[in-house]
Protein backbone atom coordinates (compact mmCIF):
# COMPACT_ATOMS: atom_id res chain seq x y z
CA UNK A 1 -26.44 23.39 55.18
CA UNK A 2 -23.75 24.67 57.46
CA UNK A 3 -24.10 25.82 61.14
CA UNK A 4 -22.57 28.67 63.05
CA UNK A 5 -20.86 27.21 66.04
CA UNK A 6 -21.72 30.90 67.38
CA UNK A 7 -25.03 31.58 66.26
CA UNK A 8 -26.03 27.58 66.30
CA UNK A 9 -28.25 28.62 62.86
CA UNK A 10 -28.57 26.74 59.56
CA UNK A 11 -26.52 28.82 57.58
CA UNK A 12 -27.45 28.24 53.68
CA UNK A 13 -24.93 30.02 51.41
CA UNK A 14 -20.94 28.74 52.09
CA UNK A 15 -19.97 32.09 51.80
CA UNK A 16 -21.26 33.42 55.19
CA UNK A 17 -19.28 31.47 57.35
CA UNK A 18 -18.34 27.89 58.07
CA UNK A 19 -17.44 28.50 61.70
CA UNK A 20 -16.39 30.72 64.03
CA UNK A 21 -12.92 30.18 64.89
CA UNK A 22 -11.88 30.96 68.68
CA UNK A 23 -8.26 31.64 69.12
CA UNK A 24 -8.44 30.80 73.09
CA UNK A 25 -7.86 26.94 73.10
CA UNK A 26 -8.75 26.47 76.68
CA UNK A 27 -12.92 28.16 75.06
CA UNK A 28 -12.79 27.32 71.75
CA UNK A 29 -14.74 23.99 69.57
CA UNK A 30 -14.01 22.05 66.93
CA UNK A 31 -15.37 22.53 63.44
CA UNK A 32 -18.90 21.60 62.75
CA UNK A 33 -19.52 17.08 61.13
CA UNK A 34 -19.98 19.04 57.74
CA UNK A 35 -16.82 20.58 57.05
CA UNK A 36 -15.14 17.38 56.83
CA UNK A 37 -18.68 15.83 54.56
CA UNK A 38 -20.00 18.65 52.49
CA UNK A 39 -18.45 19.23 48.79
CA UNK A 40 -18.80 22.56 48.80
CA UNK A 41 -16.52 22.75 51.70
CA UNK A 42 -13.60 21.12 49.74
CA UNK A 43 -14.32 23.18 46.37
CA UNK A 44 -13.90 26.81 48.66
CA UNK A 45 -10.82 24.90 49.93
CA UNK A 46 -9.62 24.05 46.87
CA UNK A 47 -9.55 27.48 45.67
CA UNK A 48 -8.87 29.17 48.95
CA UNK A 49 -6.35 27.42 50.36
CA UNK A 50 -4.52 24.49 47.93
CA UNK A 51 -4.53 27.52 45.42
CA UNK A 52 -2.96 30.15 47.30
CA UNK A 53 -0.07 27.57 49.28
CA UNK A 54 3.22 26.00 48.31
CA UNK A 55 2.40 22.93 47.30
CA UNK A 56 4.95 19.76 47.21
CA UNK A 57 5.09 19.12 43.58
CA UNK A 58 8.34 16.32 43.10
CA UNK A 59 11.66 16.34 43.43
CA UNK A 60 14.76 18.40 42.43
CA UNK A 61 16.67 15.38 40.69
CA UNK A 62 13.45 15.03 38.53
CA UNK A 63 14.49 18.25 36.58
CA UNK A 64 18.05 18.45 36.70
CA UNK A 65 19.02 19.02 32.99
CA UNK A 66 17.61 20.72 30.20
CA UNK A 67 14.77 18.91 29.06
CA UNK A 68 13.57 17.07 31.93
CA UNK A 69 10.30 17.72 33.37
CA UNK A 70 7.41 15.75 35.33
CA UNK A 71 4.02 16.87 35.55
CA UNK A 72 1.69 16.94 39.04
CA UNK A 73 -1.79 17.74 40.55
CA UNK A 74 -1.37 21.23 42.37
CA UNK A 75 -4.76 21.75 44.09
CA UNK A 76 -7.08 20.19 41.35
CA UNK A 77 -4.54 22.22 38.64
CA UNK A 78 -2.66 19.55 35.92
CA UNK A 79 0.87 21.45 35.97
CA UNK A 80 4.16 20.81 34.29
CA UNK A 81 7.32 21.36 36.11
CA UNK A 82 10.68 21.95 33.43
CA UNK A 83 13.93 22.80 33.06
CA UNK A 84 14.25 25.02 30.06
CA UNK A 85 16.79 24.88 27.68
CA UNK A 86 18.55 28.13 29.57
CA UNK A 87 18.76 26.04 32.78
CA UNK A 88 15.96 27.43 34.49
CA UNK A 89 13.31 25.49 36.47
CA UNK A 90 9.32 26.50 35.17
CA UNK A 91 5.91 25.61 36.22
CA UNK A 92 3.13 25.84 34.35
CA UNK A 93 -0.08 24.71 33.15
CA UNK A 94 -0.43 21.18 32.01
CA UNK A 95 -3.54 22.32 29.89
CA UNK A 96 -3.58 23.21 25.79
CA UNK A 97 -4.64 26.84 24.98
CA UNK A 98 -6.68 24.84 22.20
CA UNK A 99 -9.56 23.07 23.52
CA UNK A 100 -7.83 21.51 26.93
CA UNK A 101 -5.76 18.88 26.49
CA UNK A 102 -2.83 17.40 28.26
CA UNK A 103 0.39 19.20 26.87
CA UNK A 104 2.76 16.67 28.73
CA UNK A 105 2.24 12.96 30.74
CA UNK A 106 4.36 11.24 33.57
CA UNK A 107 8.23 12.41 33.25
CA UNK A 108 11.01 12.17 30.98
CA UNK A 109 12.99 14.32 28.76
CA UNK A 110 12.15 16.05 25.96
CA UNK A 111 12.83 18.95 23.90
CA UNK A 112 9.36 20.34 23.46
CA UNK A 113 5.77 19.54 24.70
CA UNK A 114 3.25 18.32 21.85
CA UNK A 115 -0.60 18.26 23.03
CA UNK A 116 -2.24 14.44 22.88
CA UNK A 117 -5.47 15.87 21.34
CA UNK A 118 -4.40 17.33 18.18
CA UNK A 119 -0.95 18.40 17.99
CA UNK A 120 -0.13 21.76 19.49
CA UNK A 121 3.84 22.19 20.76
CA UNK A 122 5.12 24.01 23.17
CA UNK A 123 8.71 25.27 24.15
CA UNK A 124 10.28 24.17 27.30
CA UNK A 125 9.65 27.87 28.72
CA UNK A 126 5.62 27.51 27.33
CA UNK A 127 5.95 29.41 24.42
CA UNK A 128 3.31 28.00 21.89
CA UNK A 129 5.58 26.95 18.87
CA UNK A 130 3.39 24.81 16.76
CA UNK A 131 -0.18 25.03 15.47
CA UNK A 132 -1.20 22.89 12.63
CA UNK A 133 -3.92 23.23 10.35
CA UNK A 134 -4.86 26.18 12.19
CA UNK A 135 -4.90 28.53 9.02
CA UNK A 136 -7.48 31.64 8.45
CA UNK A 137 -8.07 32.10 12.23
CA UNK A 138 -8.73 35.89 12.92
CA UNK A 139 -8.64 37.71 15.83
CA UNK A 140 -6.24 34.90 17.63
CA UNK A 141 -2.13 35.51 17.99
CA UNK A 142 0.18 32.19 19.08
CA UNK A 143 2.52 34.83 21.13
CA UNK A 144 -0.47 35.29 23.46
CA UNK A 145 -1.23 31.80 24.09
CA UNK A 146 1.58 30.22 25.89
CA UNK A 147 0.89 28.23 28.38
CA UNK A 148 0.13 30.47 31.95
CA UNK A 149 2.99 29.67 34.44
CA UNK A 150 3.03 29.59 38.33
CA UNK A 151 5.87 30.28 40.43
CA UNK A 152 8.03 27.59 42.03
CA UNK A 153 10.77 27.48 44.08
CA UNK A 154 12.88 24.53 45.57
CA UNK A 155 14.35 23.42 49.03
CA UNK A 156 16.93 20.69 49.19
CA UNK A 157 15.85 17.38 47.23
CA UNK A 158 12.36 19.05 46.91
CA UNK A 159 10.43 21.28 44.25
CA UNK A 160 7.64 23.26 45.73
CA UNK A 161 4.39 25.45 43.06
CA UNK A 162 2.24 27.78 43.95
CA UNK A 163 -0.50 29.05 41.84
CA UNK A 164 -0.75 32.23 43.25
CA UNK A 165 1.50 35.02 41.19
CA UNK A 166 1.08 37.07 44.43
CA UNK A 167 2.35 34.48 47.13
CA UNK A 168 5.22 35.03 49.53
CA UNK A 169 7.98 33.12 48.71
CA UNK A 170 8.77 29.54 50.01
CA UNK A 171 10.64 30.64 52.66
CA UNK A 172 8.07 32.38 54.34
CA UNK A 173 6.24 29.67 54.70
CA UNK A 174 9.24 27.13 55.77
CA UNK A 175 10.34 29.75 58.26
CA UNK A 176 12.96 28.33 59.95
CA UNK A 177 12.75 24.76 59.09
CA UNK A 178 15.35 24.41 57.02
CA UNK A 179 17.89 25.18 59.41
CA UNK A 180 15.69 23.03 62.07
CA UNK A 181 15.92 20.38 60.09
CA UNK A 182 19.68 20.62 58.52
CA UNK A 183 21.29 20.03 61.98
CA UNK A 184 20.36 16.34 60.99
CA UNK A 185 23.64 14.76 59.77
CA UNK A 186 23.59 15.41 55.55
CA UNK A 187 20.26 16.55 55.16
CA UNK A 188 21.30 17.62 51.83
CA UNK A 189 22.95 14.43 50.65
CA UNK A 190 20.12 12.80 51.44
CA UNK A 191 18.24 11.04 48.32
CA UNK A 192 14.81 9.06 47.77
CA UNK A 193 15.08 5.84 48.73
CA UNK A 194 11.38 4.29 48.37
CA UNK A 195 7.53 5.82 47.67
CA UNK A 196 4.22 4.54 48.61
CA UNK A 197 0.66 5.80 48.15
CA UNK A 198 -2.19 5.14 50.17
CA UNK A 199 -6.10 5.83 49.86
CA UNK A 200 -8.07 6.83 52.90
CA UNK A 201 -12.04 6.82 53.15
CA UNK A 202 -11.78 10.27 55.01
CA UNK A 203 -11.63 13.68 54.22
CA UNK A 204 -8.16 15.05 54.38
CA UNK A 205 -8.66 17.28 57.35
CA UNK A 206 -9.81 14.19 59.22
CA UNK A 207 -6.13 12.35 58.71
CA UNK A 208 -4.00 15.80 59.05
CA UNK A 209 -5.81 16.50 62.49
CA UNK A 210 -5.13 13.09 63.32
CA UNK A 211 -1.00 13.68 62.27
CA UNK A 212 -0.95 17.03 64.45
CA UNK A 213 -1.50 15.41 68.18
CA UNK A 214 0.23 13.19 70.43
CA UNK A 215 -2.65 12.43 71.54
CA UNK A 216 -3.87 9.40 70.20
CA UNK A 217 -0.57 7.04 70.71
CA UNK A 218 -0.96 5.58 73.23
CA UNK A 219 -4.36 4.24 72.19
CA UNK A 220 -3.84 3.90 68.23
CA UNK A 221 0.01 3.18 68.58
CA UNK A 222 0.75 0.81 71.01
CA UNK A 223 4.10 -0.22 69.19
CA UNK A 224 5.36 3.63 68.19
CA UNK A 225 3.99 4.69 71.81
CA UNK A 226 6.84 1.47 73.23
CA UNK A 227 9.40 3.70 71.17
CA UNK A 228 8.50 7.32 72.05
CA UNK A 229 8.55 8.93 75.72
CA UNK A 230 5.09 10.29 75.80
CA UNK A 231 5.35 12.25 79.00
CA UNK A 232 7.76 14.24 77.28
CA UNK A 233 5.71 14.52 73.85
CA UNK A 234 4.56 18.35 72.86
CA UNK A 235 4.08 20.53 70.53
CA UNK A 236 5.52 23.70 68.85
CA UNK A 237 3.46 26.22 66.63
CA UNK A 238 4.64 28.63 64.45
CA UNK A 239 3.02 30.96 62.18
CA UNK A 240 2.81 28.77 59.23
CA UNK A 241 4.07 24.97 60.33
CA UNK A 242 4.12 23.09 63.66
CA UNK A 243 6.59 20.57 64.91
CA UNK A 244 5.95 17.97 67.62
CA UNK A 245 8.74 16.88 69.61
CA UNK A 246 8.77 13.32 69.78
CA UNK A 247 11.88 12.30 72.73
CA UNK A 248 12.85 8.65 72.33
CA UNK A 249 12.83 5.98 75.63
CA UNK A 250 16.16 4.36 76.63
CA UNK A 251 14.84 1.48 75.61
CA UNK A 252 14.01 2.65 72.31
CA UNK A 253 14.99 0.20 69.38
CA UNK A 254 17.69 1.10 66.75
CA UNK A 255 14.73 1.31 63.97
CA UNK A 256 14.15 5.05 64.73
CA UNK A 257 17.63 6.19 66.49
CA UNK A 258 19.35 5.66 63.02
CA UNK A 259 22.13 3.92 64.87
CA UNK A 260 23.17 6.97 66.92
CA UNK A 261 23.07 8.77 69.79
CA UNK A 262 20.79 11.23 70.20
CA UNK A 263 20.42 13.85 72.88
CA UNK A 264 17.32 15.89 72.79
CA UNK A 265 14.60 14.55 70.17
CA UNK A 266 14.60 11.67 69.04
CA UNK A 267 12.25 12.75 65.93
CA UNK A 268 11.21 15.76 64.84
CA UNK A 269 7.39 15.92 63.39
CA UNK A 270 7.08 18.78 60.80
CA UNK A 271 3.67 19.71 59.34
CA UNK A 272 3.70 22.79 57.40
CA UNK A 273 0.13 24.10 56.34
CA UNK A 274 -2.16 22.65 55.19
CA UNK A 275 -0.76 19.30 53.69
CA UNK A 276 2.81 18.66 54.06
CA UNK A 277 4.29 16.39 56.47
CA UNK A 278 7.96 15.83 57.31
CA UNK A 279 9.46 13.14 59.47
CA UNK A 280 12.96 13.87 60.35
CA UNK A 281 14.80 11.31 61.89
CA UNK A 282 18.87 10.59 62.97
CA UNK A 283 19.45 9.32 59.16
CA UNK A 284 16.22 9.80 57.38
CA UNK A 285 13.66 12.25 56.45
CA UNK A 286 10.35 11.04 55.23
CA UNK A 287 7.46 13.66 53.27
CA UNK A 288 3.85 12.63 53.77
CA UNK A 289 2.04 14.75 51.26
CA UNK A 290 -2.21 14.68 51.72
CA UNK A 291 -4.19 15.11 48.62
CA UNK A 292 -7.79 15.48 48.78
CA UNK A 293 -9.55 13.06 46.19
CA UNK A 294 -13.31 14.29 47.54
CA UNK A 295 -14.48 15.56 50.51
CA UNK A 296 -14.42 11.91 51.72
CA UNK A 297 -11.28 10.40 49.99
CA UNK A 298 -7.67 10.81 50.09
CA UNK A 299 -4.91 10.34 49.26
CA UNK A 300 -1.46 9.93 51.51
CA UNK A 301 1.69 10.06 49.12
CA UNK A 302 4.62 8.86 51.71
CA UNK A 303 8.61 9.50 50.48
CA UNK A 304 11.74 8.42 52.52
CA UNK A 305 15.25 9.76 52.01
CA UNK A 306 18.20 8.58 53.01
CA UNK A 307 22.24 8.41 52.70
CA UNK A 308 23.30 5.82 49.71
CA UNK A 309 20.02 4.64 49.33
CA UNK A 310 21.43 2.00 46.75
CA UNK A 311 23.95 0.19 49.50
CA UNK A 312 22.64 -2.91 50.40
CA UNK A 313 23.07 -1.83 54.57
CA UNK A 314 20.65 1.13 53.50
CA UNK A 315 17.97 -0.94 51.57
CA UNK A 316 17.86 -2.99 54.94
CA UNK A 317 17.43 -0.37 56.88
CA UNK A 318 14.69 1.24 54.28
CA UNK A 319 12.72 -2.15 54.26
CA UNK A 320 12.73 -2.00 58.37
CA UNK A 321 11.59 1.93 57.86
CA UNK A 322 8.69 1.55 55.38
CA UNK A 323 7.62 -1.71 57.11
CA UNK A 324 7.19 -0.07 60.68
CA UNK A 325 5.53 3.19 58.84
CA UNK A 326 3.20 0.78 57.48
CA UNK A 327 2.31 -0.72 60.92
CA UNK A 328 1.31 3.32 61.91
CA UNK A 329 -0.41 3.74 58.94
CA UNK A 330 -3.08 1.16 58.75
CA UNK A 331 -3.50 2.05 62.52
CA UNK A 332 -4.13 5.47 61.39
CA UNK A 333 -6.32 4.39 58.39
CA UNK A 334 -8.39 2.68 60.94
CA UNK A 335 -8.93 5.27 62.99
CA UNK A 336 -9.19 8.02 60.45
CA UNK A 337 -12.18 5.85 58.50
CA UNK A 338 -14.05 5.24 61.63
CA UNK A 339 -13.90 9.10 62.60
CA UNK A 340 -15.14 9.92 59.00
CA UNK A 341 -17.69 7.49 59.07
CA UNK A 342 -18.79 8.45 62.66
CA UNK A 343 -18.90 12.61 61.47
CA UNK A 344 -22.24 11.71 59.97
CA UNK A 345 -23.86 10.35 63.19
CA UNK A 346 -26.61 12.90 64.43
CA UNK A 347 -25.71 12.49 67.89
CA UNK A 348 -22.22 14.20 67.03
CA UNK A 349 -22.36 18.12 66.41
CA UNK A 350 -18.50 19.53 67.10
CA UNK A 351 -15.76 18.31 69.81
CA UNK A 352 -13.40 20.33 72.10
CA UNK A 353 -9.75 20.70 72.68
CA UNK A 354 -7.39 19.27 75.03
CA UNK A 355 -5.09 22.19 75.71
CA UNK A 356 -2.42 19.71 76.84
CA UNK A 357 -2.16 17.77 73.95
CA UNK A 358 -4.44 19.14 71.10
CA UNK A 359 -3.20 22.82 70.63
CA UNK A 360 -1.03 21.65 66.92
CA UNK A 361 -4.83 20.71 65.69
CA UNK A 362 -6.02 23.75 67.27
CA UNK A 363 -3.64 25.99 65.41
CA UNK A 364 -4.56 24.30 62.10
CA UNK A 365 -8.10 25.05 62.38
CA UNK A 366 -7.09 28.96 62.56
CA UNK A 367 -5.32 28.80 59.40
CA UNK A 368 -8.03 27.31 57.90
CA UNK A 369 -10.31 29.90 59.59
CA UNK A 370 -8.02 32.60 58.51
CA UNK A 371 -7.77 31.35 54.36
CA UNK A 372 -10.71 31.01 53.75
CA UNK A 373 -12.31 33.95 55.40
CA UNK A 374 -14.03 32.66 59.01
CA UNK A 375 -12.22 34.62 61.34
């Protein structure tokens, strides 16, 4: 069942509201325990909001000649991401016209997709090309069964899909980020430099509200909180992303000045809705991309970028990187876990905002509001 925060009633269908959103942080409440434990919460979400986003897919380098493609998860849609034969980058559906298979595993480079249930190939572009045995079918042409395609669109080192034909582009929903984040020294020439996945026993809301406030640092994060100047920490929303500036203390160690002086922040937190994460640093960027596995399971795909990521001076300072990220991260799994795991106590209903440090999580909730229909 789902309750009106409003109305304080049992609501029984999803579609009459999850919540109602108030856009005055100083009056409004949390979400209700069950849209971070109910299924039917992540399904609508699912379909309202990973299907109708940009979604980080992979990387630019990953497709750049004819041929080479990698296939991802957008949402809960299998999709295949190619360069064609005519140069140009396509996304499209990872499943076979036929009776659903997987047109295309992993990554590599190939000069047309074949099915692994029984056969069927497809051009680069998604034509269907090949159908054997397939003889005496009526009422069935192969021109009208190519696979469906989704737009995409790239930024930098970074290849973004949506599944909606009828989206805005990318930049809409980047705003001015790019040039935000460019001011960085050779954003551009910046390349990946390690990966590492995580699983968290929370739903995904749980550990992006948890990314989008200060908050919590100097509690959860007693070595990041040594680094950071917390009196100074606040937040920035925009229409579709926030970004919390994060000024560095004197003292601060070399580990997240990038060996330079900085004036102004130190790091730069993007999150653009409702998954994406970017950590911009003096010389390194990291993505943190949030994949919901179940309404109580996720998964945290982390990617760092740097300058000459095959020196051996850079894989030192990668190793330092990815082994202090790790320190925040199983600080955050802890916390994240426990809050998921408390969300089903009946003595906990809904929470309130601080409107110092807790508007970023405040905005999120009204996008969510907004996609899928609550406000």
């Amino acid at each position: 069942m789902f309750y009106d925060i409003a109305r304080e009633t049992e609501i029984p269908e999803l579609t009459e509201g999850i919540y109602s959103f108030d856009e005055r942080l100083a009056y409004a409440e949390t979400p209700p325990a069950a849209f971070y434990t109910d299924a039917r919460v992540l399904e609508e979400e699912r379909r309202k909001v990973f299907g109708r986003t940009w979604q980080l897919a992979g990387r630019a380098e990953q497709v750049a000649q004819p041929g080479q493609y990698f296939t991802a998860n957008v949402g809960d849609e299998p999709v295949i991401v190619a360069r064609g034969a005519d140069g140009r980058v396509r996304a499209f559906s990872n499943v076979c016209r036929h009776r659903a298979g997987p047109v295309a595993e992993g990554c590599g480079q190939r000069k047309s997709f074949q099915c692994g249930y029984h056969g069927w190939t497809y051009a680069l572009d998604g034509r269907l090309a090949g159908t054997p045995e397939f003889e005496g079918v009526e009422c069935w042409s192969k021109e009208e069964h190519g696979l469906p395609q989704y737009r995409v669109e790239t930024w930098g080192a970074l290849v973004f899909v949506n599944l909606d034909a009828a989206c805005a582009p990318l930049g809409e929903a980047l705003e001015d980020i790019p040039a935000r984040a460019g001011e960085r020294k050779d954003w551009a020439g910046m390349r990946l430099a390690a990966r590492k996945e995580w699983s968290v026993d929370c739903n995904w809301k749980v550990y992006v509200d948890n990314y989008l406030e200060g908050y919590h640092i100097p509690v959860v994060h007693p070595g990041l909180n040594r680094e950071l100047d917390y009196a100074r920490y606040r937040t920035e929303t925009k229409r579709f992303y926030s970004i919390q500036h994060a000024p560095l203390r004197r003292t601060a160690t070399d580990l997240l000045r990038g060996g330079e002086k900085l004036d102004g922040d130190g790091a730069q937190y993007f999150w653009v809705f409702p998954n994406l994460m970017l950590n911009v640093y003096a010389g390194n960027y990291s993505t943190n991309l949030i994949v919901p596995l179940g309404p109580e399971r996720t998964l945290t795909v982390f990617e760092w970028y740097f300058r000459d990521p095959d020196s051996q001076a850079t894989q030192e300072a990668v190793r330092r990187t990815v082994e202090f990220s790790d320190e925040i991260q199983l600080e955050d799994i802890r916390i994240c876990e426990a809050v998921q795991r408390n969300l089903r106590s009946r003595s906990y209903a809904r929470g309130r905002y601080s409107v110092k440090r807790e508007n970023g999580v405040h905005h999120f909730h009204g996008l969510l509001a907004e996609f899928m229909g609550n406000v």
